[in-house]
Protein backbone atom coordinates (compact mmCIF):
# COMPACT_ATOMS: atom_id res chain seq x y z
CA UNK A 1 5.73 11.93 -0.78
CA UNK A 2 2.49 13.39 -1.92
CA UNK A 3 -0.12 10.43 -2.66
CA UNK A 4 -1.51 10.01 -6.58
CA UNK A 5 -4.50 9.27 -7.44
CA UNK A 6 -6.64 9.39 -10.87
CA UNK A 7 -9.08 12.04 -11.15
CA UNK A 8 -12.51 11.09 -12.13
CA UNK A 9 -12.30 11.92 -15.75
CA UNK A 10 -9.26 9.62 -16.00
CA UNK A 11 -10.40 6.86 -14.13
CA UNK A 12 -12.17 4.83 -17.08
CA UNK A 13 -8.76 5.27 -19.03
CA UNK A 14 -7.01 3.47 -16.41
CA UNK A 15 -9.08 0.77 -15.68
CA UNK A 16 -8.82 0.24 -19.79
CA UNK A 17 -5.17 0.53 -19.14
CA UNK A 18 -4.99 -2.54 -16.53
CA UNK A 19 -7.56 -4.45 -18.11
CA UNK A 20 -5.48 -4.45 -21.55
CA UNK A 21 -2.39 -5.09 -18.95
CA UNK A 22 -4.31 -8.41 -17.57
CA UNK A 23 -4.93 -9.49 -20.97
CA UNK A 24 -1.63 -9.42 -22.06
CA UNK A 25 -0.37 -11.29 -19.18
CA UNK A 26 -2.90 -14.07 -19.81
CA UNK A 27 -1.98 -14.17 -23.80
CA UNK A 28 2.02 -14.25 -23.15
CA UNK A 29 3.46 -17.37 -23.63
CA UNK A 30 6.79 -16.15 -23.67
CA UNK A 31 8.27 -13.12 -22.01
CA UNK A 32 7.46 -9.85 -24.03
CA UNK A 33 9.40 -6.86 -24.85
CA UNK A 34 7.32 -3.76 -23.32
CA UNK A 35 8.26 -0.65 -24.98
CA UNK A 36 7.14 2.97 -23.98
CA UNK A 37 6.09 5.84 -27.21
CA UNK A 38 6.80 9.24 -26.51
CA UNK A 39 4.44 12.04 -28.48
CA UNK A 40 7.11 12.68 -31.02
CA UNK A 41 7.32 8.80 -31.70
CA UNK A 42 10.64 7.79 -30.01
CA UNK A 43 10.21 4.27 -28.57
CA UNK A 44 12.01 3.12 -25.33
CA UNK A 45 12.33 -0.13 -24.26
CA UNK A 46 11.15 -0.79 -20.77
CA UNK A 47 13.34 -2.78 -17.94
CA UNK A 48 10.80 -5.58 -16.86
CA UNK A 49 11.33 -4.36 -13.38
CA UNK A 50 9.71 -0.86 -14.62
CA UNK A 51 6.98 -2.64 -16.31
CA UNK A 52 6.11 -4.34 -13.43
CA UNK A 53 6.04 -1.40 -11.14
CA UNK A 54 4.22 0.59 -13.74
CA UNK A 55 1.72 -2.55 -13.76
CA UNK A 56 1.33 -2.19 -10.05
CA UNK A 57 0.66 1.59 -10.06
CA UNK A 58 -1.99 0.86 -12.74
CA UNK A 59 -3.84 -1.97 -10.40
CA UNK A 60 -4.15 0.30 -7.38
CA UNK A 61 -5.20 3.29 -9.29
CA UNK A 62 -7.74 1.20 -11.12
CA UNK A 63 -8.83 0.68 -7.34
CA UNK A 64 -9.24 4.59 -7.30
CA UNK A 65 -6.78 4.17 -4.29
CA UNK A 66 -4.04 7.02 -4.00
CA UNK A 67 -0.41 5.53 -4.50
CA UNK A 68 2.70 7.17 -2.73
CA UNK A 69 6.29 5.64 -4.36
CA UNK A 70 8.40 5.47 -2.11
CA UNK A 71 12.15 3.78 -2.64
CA UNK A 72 12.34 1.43 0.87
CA UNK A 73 15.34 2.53 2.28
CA UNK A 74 13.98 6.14 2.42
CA UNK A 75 14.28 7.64 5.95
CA UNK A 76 11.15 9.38 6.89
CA UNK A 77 10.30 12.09 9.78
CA UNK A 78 8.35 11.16 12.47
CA UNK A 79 5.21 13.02 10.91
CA UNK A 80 5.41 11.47 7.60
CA UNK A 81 5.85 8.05 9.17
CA UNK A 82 2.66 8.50 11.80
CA UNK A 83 0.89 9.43 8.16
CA UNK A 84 1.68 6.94 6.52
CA UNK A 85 0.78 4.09 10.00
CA UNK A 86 -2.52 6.70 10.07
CA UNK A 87 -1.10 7.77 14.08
CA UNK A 88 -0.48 10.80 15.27
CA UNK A 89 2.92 12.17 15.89
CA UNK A 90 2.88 11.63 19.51
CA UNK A 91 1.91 7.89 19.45
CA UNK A 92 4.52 7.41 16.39
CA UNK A 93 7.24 8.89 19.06
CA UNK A 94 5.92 6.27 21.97
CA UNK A 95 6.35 3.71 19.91
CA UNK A 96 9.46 4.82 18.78
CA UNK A 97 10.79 5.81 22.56
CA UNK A 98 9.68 1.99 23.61
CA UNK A 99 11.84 0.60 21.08
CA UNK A 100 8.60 -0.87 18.66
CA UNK A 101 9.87 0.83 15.49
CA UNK A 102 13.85 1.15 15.07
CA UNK A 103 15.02 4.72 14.31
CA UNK A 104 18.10 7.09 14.27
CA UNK A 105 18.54 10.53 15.59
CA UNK A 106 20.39 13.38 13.48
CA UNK A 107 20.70 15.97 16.03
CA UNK A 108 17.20 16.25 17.90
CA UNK A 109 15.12 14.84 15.11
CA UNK A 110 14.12 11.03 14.84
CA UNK A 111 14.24 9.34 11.15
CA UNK A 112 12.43 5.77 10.51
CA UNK A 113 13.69 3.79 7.81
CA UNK A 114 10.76 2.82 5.72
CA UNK A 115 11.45 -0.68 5.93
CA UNK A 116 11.30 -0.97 9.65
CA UNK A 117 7.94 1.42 9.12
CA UNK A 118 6.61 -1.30 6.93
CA UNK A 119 7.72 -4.51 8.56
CA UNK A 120 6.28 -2.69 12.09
CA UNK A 121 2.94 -2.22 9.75
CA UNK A 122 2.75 -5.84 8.57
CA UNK A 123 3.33 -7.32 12.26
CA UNK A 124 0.69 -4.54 13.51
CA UNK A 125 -1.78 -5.65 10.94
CA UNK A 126 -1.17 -9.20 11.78
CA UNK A 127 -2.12 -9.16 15.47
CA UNK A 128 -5.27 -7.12 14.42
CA UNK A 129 -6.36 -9.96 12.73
CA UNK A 130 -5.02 -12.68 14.92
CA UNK A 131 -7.19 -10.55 17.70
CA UNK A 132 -10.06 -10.72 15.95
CA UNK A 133 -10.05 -14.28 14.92
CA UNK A 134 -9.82 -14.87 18.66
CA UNK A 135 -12.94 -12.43 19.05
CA UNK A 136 -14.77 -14.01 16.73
CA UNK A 137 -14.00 -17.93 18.61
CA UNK A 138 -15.08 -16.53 21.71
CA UNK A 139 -18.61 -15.27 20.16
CA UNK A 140 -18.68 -18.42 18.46
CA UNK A 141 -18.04 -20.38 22.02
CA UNK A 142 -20.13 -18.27 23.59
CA UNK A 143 -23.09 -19.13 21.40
CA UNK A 144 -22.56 -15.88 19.10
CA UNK A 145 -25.31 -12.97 18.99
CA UNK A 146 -29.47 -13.66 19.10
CA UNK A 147 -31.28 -13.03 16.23
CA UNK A 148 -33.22 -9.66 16.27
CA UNK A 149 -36.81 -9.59 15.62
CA UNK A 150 -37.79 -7.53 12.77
CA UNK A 151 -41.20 -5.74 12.88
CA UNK A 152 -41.57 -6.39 9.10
């Protein structure tokens, strides 16, 4: 579960890469055949359901983000799944101990499905925002912040 990202030197070949990808997409009028070339010249045809992961991978590398691929109904420890929510291990195990994020025990050690991980994520990330709208009304009702002088 070790993140990917494209070095520096490679990061101009992959934003090539997904630009050619978005041009492709807008030029298709009809679904294409994606096929991969190895170095000796045998061709593979791709599933779409590989291109389109492959296309994903591309976008968020573009990004220079790091990608982890990870099949959803992996189990995860309690450290890789307080990584992955950006928690520490402790706070992971609250949350786990108040029933917050479903998990199963195999012996003494906790596992998280990564669905439940990510659906806990989404909710989490949606009452951020939902808070923030709210604190952003009340500044708003409250007749927001005074301008600061500048001494320019």
């Amino acid at each position: 579960m070790n993140p990917v990202t494209a070095p520096q030197d490679q990061r101009e070949s992959v934003a090539a890469l997904r630009e050619l990808l978005e041009h492709v997409a807008t030029e298709q009028s009809e679904p294409a055949a994606y096929k991969l070339v190895s170095p000796t010249g045998e061709v593979t045809e791709l599933p779409e359901s590989v291109f389109l992961l492959l296309e994903r991978i591309i976008e968020v590398l573009a990004r220079g983000d790091a990608i982890t691929v990870v099949p959803v109904g992996e189990e995860l420890t309690t450290q890789q799944a307080a990584n992955l929510l950006n928690v520490s291990r402790q706070y992971l195990v609250r949350l786990l101990d108040d029933g917050r994020i479903p998990f199963r025990k195999t012996g003494t050690h906790r596992r998280v499905r990564m669905e439940d991980l990510l659906a806990f994520k989404r909710q989490r990330d949606r009452d951020r925002m939902a808070s923030l709208d709210d604190l952003s009304q009340l500044s708003q009702d409250f007749g927001g912040y005074e301008e600061v002088a500048s001494d320019d």
